[in-house]
Protein backbone atom coordinates (compact mmCIF):
# COMPACT_ATOMS: atom_id res chain seq x y z
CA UNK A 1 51.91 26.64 31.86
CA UNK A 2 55.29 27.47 33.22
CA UNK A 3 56.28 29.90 31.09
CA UNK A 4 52.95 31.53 31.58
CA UNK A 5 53.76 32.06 35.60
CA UNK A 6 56.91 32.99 34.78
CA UNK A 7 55.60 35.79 32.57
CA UNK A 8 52.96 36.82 35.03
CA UNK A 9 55.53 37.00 37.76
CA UNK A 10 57.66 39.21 35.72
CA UNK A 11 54.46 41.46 34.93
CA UNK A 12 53.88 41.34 38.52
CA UNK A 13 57.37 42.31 39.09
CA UNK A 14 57.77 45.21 36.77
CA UNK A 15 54.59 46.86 37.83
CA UNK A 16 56.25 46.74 41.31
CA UNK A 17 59.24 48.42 39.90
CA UNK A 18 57.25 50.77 38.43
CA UNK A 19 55.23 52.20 41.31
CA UNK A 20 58.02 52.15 43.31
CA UNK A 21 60.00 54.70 40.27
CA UNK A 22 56.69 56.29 40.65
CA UNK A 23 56.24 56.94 43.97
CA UNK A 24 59.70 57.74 44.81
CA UNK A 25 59.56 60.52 41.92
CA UNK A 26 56.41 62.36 43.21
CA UNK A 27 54.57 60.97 40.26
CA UNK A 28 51.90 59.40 42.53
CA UNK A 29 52.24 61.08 46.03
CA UNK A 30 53.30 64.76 45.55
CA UNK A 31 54.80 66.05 48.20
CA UNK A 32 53.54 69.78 49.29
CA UNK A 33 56.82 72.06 48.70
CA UNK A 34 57.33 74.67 51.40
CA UNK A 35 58.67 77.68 50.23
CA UNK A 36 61.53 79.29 52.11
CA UNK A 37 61.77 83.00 52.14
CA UNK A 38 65.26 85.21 52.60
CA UNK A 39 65.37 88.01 54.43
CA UNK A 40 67.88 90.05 55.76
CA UNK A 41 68.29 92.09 59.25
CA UNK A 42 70.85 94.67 58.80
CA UNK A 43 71.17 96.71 62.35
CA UNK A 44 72.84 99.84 63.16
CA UNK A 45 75.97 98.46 65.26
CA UNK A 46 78.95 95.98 65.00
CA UNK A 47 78.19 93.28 66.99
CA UNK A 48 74.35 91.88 68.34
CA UNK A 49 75.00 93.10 71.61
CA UNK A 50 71.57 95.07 71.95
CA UNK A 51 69.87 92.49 70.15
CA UNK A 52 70.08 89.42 71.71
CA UNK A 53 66.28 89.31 73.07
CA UNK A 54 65.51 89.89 69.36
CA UNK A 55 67.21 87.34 67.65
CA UNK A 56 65.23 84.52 70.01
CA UNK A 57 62.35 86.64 68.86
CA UNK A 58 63.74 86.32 65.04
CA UNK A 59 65.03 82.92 64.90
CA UNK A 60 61.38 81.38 66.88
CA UNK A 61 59.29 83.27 63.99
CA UNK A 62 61.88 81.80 61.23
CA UNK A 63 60.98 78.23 62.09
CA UNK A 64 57.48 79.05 62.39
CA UNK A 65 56.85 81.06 59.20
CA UNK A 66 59.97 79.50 57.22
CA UNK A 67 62.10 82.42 56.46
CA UNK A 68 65.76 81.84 56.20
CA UNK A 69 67.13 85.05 58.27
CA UNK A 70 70.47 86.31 57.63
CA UNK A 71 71.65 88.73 60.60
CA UNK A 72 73.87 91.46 59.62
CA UNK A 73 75.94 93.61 61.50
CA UNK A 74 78.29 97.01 60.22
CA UNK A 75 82.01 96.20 59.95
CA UNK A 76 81.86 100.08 61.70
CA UNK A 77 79.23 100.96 64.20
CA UNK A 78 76.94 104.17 62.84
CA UNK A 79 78.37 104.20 59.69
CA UNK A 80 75.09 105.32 57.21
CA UNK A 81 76.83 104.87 54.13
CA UNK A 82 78.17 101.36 54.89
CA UNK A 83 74.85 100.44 56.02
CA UNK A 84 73.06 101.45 52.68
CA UNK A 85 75.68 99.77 51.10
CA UNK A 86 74.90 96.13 52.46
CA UNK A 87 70.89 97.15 51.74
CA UNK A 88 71.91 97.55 48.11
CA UNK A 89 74.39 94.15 47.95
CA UNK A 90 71.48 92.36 50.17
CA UNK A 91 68.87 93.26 47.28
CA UNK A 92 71.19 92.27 44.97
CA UNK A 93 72.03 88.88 46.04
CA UNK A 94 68.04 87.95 46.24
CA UNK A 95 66.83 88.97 49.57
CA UNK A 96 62.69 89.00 49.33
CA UNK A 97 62.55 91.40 51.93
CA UNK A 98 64.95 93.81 54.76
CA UNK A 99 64.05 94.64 57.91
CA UNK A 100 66.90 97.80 59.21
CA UNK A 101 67.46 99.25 61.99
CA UNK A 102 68.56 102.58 60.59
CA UNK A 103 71.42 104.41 61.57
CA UNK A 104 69.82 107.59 61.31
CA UNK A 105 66.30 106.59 59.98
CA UNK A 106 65.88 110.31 57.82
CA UNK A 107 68.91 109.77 55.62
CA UNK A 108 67.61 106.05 55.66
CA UNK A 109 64.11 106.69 54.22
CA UNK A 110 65.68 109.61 51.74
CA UNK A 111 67.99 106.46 50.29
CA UNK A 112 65.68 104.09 50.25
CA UNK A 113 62.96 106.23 48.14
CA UNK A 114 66.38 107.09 46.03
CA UNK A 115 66.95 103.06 45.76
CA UNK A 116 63.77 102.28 45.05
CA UNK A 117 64.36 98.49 46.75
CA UNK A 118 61.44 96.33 45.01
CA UNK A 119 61.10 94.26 48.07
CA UNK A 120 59.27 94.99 51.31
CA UNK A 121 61.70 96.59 53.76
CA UNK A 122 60.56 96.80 57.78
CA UNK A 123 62.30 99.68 59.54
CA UNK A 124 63.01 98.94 63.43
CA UNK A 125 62.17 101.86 65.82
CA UNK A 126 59.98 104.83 65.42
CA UNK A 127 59.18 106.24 62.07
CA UNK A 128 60.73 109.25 61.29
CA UNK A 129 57.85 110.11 58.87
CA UNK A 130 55.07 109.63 61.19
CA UNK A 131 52.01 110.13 58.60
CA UNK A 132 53.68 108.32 56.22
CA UNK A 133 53.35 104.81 54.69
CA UNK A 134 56.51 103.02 55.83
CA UNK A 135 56.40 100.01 57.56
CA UNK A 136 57.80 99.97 60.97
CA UNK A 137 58.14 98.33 64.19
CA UNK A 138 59.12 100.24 67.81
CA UNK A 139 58.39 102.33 70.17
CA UNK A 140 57.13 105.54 70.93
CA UNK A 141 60.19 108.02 71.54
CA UNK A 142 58.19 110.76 73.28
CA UNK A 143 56.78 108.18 76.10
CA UNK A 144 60.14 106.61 76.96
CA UNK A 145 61.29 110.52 77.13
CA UNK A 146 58.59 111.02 79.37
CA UNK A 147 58.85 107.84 81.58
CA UNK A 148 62.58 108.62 82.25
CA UNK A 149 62.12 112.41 82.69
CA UNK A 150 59.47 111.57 85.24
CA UNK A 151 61.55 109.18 86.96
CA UNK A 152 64.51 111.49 87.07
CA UNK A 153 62.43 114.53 88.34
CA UNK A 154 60.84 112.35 90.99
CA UNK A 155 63.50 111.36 93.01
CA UNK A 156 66.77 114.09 92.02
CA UNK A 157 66.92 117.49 93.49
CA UNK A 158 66.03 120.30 91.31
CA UNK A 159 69.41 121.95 92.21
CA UNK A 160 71.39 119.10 90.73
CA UNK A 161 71.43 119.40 86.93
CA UNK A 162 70.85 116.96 84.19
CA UNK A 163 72.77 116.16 81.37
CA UNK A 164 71.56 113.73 78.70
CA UNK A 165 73.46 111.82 77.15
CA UNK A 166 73.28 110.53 73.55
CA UNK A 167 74.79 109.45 69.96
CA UNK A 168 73.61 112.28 68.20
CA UNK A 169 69.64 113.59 67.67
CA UNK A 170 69.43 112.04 64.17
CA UNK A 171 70.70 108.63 65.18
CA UNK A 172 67.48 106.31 66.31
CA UNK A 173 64.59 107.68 68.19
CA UNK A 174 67.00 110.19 70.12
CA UNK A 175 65.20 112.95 68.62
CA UNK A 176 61.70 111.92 69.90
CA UNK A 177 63.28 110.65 73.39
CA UNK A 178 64.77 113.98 74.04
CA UNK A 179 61.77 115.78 73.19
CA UNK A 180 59.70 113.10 75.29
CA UNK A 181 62.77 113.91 78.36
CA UNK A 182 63.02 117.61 77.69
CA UNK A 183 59.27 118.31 78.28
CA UNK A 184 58.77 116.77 81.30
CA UNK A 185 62.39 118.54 82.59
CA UNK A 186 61.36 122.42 81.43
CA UNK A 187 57.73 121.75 82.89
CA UNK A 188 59.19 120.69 86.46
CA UNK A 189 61.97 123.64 86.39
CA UNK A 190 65.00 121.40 85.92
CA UNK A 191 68.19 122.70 84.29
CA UNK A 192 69.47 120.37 81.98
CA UNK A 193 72.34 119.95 79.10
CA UNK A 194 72.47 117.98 75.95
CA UNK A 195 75.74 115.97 75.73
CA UNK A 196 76.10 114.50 71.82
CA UNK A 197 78.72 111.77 71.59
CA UNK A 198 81.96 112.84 68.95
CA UNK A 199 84.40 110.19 70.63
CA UNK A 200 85.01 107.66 73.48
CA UNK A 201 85.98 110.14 75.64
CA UNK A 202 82.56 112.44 75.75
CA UNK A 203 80.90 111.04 78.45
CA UNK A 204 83.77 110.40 80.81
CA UNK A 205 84.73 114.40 80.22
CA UNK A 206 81.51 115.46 81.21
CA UNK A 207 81.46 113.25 84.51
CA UNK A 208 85.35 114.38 85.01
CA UNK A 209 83.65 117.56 85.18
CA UNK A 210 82.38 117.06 88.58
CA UNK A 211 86.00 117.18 90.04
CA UNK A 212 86.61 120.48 88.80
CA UNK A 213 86.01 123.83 91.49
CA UNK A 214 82.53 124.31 91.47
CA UNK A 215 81.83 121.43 90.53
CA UNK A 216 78.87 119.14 92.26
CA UNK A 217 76.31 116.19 91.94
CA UNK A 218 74.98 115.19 88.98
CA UNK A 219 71.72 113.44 87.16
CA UNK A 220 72.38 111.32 84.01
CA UNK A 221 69.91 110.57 81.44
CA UNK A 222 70.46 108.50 78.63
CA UNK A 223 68.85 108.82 75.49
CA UNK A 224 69.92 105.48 73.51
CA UNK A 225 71.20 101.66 74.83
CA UNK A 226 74.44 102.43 74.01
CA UNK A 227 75.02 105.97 75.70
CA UNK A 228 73.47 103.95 78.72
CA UNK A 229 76.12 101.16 78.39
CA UNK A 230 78.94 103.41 78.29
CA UNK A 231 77.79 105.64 81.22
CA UNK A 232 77.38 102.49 83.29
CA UNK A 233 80.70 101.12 82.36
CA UNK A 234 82.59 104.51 83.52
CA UNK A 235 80.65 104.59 87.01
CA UNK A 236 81.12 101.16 87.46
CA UNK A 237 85.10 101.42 86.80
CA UNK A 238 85.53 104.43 89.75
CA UNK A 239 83.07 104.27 92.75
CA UNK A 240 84.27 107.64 93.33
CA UNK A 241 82.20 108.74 90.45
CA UNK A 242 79.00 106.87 91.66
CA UNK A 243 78.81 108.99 94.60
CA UNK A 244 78.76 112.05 92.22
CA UNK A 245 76.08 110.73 90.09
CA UNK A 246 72.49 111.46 91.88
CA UNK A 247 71.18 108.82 89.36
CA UNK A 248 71.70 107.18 86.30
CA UNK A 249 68.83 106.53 84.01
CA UNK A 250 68.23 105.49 80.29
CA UNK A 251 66.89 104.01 77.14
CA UNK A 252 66.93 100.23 76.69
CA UNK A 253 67.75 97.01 78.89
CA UNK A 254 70.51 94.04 78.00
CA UNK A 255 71.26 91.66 80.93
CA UNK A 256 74.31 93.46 81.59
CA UNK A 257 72.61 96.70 82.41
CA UNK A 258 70.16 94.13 84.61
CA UNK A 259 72.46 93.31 86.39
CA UNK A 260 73.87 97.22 86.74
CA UNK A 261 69.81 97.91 88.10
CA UNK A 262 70.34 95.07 90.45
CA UNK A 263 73.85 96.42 91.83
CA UNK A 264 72.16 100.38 92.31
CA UNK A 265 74.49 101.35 89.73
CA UNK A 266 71.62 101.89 87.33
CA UNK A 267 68.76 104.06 88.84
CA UNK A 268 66.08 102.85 86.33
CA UNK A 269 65.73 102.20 82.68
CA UNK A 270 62.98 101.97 80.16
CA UNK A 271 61.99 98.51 78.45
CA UNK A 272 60.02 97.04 75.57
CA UNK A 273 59.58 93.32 74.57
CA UNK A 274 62.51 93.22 72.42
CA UNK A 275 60.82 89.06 71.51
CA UNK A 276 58.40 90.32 70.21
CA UNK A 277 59.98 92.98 67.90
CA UNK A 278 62.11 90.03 66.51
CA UNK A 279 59.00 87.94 65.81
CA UNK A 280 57.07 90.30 64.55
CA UNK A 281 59.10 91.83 62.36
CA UNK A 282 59.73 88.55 60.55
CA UNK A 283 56.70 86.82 60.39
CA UNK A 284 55.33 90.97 59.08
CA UNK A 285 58.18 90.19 56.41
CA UNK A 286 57.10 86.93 55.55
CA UNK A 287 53.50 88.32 54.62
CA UNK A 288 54.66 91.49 53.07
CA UNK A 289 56.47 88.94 50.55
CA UNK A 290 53.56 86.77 50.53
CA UNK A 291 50.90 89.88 49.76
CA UNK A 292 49.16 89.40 52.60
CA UNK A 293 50.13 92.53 54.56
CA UNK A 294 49.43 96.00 54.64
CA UNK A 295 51.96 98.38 55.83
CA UNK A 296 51.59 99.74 58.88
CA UNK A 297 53.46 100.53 61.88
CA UNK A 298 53.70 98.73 64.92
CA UNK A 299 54.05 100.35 67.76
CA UNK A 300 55.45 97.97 71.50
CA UNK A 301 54.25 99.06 74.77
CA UNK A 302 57.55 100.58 76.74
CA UNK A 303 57.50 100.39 80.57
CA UNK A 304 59.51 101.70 83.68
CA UNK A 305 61.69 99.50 85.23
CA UNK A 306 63.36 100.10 88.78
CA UNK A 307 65.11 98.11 91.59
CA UNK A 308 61.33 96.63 92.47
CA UNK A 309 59.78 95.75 89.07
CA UNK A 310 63.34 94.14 88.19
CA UNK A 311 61.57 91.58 90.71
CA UNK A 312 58.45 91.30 89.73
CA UNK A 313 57.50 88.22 88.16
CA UNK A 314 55.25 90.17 85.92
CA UNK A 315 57.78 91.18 83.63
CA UNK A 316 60.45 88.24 83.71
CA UNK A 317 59.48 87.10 80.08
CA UNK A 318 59.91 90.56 78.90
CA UNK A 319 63.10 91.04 80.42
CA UNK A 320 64.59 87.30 80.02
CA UNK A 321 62.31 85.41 77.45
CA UNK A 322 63.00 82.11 76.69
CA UNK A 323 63.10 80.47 73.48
């Protein structure tokens, strides 16, 4: 009778031992695997200066949608080649999808039909092939062209010229801004002159310029984020040129050119919700990979913002979202 507990205890005991094998193996409770998906965002610049609204965007919709992001930036800013380049090596290493912000989004779209990627890619900012089938996320060009050409022409004298300032027409939306900008100036009788960028010292020349005989009052315009940031630097490191400068507008808002708007050295600036281009674009990457999505392009609402609306509690979470 002894032996017979023993042996039922020992049963007892290895069926315990089993389930537990079991169990801890997935044999009896199978846990529900949750595929992660890599993608890659490969912008147009060297650091994330511009994009820090978009990476809270990027990183909320990676926990959400469980895509493991990889944020890439150019070891040289505007450099098309390079940027191709780290498409190609991105692909190559196992990405399941891209989402660029092109350098100059023509050349991009020739090389990526050339490349022929086999993964979804997501193009930031207006499409340069506007009938097309790409799938993109941005603005509209013309309207922020419009919104700051209206702006301008509201409040600078007609007799005070404008020059717009910008990286080059095939780099971003520039080309669609300074349409948006140029129609708006020839239809209110403004002269105006398009200054490209070749080297740090273009936009501080053509300010210089209003120290020369003859010279007078200016309007600025900027076409792109970064023209903006590098007028605003040179009229905030000589007051002397502020007073020369009728008013600065542009393109695009960081919280240093905020705080630029707040001091009056900005006159005004367009904005979008630079969250929700983040988001979107990765949880539209995550269902592009998953076959769920249609291409299609996404266009954000872009708004005026001025001394006033800068205040307005209305667009705080555009302008400084939280996480």
């Amino acid at each position: 009778m002894l032996n017979k507990g023993k042996i039922l205890w020992c049963v007892w005991a290895g069926i315990l031992v089993l389930l537990f094998l079991m169990s801890s193996t997935d044999l009896i409770i199978k846990e529900k695997k949750i595929e992660v998906y890599p993608i890659s965002v490969i912008i147009e610049g060297d650091n994330d200066d511009y994009y820090v609204n978009f990476k809270k965007g990027m990183d909320q919709a990676a926990v959400e949608f469980h895509g493991d992001v990889s944020f890439i930036t150019l070891y040289a800013s505007d450099d098309q080649d390079q940027q191709m380049d780290l498409v190609k090596r991105e692909i190559r290493d196992g990405t399941r999808a891209v989402i660029l912000a092109p350098v100059k989004p023509e050349e991009a779209v020739r090389g990526l039909e050339d490349m022929n990627p086999g993964c979804p890619v997501i193009l930031l900012g207006q499409s340069p092939d506007e009938g097309g089938t790409l799938d993109t996320i941005g603005v509209d060009g013309r309207k922020i062209g419009r919104l700051l050409g209206e702006a301008a022409a509201s409040q600078a004298p007609r007799d005070v010229p404008v020059y717009l300032f910008c990286r080059g027409l095939d780099y971003g939306d520039s080309a669609q801004v300074y349409e948006g900008v140029r129609t708006v100036l020839d239809e209110r009788g403004y002269h105006y002159r398009l200054i490209e960028r070749k080297n740090q010292d273009t936009y501080h020349q053509a300010i210089q310029e209003t120290d020369s005989p003859g010279g007078g009052r200016i309007t600025i315009i900027a076409l792109d984020v970064q023209s903006l940031d590098q007028a605003t630097r040179i009229l905030e490191e000589n007051t002397i040129y502020q007073g020369r400068v009728a008013g600065l507008y542009g393109a695009g808002s960081t919280t240093s050119l905020l705080r630029a708007l707040d001091k009056g050295i900005v006159t005004g600036m367009t904005a979008y919700n630079q969250f929700d281009e983040g988001y979107l674009s990765v949880k539209q990457a995550v269902e592009a990979i998953q076959g769920t999505r249609q291409k299609q392009q996404t266009m954000l609402e872009a708004i005026y913002v001025d001394e006033d609306k800068l205040r307005d509690k209305t667009y705080e979470k555009m302008l400084y979202p939280i996480e």
